[in-house]
C-alpha atoms as a PDB file:
ATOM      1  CA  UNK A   1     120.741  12.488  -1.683  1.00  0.00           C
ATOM      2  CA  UNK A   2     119.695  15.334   0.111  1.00  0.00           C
ATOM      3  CA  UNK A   3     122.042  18.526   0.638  1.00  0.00           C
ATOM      4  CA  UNK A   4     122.551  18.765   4.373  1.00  0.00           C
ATOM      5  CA  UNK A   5     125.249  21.760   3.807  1.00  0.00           C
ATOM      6  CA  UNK A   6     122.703  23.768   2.422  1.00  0.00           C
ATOM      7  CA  UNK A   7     120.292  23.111   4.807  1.00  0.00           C
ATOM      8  CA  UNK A   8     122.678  22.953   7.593  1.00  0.00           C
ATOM      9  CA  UNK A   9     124.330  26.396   6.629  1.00  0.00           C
ATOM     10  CA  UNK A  10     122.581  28.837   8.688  1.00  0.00           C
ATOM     11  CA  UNK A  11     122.900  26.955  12.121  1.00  0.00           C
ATOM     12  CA  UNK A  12     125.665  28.291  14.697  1.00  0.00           C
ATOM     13  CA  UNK A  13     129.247  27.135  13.906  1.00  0.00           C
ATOM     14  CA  UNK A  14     130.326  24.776  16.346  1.00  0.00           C
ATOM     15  CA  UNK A  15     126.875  22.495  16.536  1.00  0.00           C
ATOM     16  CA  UNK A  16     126.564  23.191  12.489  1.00  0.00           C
ATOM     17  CA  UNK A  17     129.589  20.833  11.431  1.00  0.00           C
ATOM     18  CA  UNK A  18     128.703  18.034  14.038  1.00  0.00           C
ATOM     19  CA  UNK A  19     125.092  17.940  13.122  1.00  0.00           C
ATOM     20  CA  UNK A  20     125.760  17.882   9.239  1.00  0.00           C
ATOM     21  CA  UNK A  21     128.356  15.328   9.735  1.00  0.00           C
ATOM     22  CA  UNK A  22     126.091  13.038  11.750  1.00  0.00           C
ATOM     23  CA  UNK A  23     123.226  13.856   9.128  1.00  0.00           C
ATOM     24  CA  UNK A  24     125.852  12.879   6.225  1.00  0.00           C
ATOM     25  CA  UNK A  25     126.440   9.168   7.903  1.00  0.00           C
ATOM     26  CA  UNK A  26     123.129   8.630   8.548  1.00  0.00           C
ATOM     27  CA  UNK A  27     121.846   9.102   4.934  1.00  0.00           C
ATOM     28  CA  UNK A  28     125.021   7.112   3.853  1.00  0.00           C
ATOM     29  CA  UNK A  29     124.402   4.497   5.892  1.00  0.00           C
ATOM     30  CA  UNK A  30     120.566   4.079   4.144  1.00  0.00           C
ATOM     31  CA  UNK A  31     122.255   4.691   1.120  1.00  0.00           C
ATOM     32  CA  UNK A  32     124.671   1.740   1.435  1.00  0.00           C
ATOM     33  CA  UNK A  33     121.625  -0.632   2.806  1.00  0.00           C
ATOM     34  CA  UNK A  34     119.513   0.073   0.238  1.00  0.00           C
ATOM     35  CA  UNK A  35     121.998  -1.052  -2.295  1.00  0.00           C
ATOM     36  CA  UNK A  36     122.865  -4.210   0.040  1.00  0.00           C
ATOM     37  CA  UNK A  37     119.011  -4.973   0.441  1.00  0.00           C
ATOM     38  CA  UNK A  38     118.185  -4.388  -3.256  1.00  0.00           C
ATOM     39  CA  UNK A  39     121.358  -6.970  -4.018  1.00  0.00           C
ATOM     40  CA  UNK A  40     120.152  -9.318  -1.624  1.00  0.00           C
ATOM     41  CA  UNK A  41     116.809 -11.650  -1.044  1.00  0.00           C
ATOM     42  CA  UNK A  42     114.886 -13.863   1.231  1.00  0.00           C
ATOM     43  CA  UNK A  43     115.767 -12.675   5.271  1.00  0.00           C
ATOM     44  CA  UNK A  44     118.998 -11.013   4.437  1.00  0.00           C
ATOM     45  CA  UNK A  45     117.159  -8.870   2.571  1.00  0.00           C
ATOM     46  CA  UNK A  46     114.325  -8.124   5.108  1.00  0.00           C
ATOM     47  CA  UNK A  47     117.274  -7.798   8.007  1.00  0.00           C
ATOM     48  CA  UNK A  48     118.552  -5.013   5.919  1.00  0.00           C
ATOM     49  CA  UNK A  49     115.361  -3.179   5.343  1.00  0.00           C
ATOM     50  CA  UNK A  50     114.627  -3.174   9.248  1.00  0.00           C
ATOM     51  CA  UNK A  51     117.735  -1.645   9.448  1.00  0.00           C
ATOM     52  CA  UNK A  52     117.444   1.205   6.999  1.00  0.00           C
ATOM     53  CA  UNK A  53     114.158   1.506   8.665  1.00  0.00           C
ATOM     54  CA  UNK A  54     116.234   1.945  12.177  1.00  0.00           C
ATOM     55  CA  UNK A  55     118.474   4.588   9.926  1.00  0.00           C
ATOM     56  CA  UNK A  56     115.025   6.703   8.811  1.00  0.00           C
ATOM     57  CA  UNK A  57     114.133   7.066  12.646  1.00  0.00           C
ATOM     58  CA  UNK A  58     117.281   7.997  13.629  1.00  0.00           C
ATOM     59  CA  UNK A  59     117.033  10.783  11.225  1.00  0.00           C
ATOM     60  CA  UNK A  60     113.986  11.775  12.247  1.00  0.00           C
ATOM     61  CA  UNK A  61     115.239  12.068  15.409  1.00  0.00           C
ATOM     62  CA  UNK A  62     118.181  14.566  14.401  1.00  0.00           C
ATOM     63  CA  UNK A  63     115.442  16.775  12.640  1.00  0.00           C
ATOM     64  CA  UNK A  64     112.966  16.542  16.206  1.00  0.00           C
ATOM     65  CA  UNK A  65     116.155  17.546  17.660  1.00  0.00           C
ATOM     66  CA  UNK A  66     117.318  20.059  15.607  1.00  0.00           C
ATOM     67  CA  UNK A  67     114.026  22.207  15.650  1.00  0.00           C
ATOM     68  CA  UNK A  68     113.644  21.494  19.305  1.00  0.00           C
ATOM     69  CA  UNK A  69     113.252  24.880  21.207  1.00  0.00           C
ATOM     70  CA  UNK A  70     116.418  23.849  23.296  1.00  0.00           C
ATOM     71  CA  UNK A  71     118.417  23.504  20.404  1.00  0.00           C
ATOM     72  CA  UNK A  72     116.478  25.713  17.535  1.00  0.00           C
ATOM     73  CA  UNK A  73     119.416  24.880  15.538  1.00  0.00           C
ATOM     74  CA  UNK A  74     116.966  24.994  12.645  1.00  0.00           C
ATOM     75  CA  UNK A  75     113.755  26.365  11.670  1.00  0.00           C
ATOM     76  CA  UNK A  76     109.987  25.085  11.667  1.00  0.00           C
ATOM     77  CA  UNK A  77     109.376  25.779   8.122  1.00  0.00           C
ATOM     78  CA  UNK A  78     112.675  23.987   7.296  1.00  0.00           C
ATOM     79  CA  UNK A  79     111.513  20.884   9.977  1.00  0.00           C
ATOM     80  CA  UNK A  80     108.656  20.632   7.732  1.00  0.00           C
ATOM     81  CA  UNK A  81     110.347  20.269   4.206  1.00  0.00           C
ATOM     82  CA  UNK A  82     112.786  17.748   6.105  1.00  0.00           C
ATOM     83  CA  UNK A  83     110.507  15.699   7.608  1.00  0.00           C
ATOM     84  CA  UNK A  84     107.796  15.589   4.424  1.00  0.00           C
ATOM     85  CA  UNK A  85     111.321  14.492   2.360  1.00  0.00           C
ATOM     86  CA  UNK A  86     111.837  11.474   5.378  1.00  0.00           C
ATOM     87  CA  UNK A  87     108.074  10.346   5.437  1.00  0.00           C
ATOM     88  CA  UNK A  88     108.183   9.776   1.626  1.00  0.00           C
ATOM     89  CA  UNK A  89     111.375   7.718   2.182  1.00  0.00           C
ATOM     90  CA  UNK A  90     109.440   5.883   5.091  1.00  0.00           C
ATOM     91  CA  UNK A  91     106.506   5.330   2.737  1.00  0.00           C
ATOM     92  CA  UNK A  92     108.446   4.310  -0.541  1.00  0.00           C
ATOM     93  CA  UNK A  93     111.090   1.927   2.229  1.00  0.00           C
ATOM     94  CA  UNK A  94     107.214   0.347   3.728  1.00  0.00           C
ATOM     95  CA  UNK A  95     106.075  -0.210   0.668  1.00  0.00           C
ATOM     96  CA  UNK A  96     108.959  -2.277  -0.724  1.00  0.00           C
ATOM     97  CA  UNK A  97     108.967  -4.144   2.919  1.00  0.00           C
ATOM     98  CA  UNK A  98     105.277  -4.837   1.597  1.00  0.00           C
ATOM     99  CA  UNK A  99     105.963  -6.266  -1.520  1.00  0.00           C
ATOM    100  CA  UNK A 100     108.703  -8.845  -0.440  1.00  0.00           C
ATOM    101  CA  UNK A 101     106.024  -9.916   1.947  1.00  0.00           C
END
């Protein structure tokens, strides 16, 4: 799993332990799909991977946010590591969506 408190470290205090806990749930949420979807077949299966494919956006959406000049709660260079990490999970996630096609 990724290490949101080290990535999350250098934001300011009171949006740092908000953001990192929302981060947290988010991957633990894919985390418990995944296991759910890889235990499970036929359209229970593909009605969990939509949904860890709902989870992916939403944390792409908390990284847009993040580095948004608004917020610039993190950095540009650290955007790009984040969301390189996210569209490998969205390519491994489509290719397994493939497969049970």
């Amino acid at each position: 799993m990724i290490r949101t408190g080290e990535r999350t470290k250098n934001m300011r205090k009171p949006e740092k332990f908000v953001y990192r806990e929302q981060l947290n749930q988010a991957y633990s949420n894919m985390l418990r799909l995944c296991i759910q979807a890889n235990r499970s077949r036929g359209q229970k299966r593909r009605q969990l991977q939509a949904e860890m494919d709902i989870e992916l956006d939403v944390l792409r959406n908390f990284v847009d946010t993040a580095v948004s000049p608004e917020d610039r709660l993190i950095s540009p260079g650290l955007h790009e590591v984040w969301s390189k990490e996210l569209n490998e999970i969205g390519r491994m996630l489509g290719g397994w969506i493939r497969s049970d096609e």
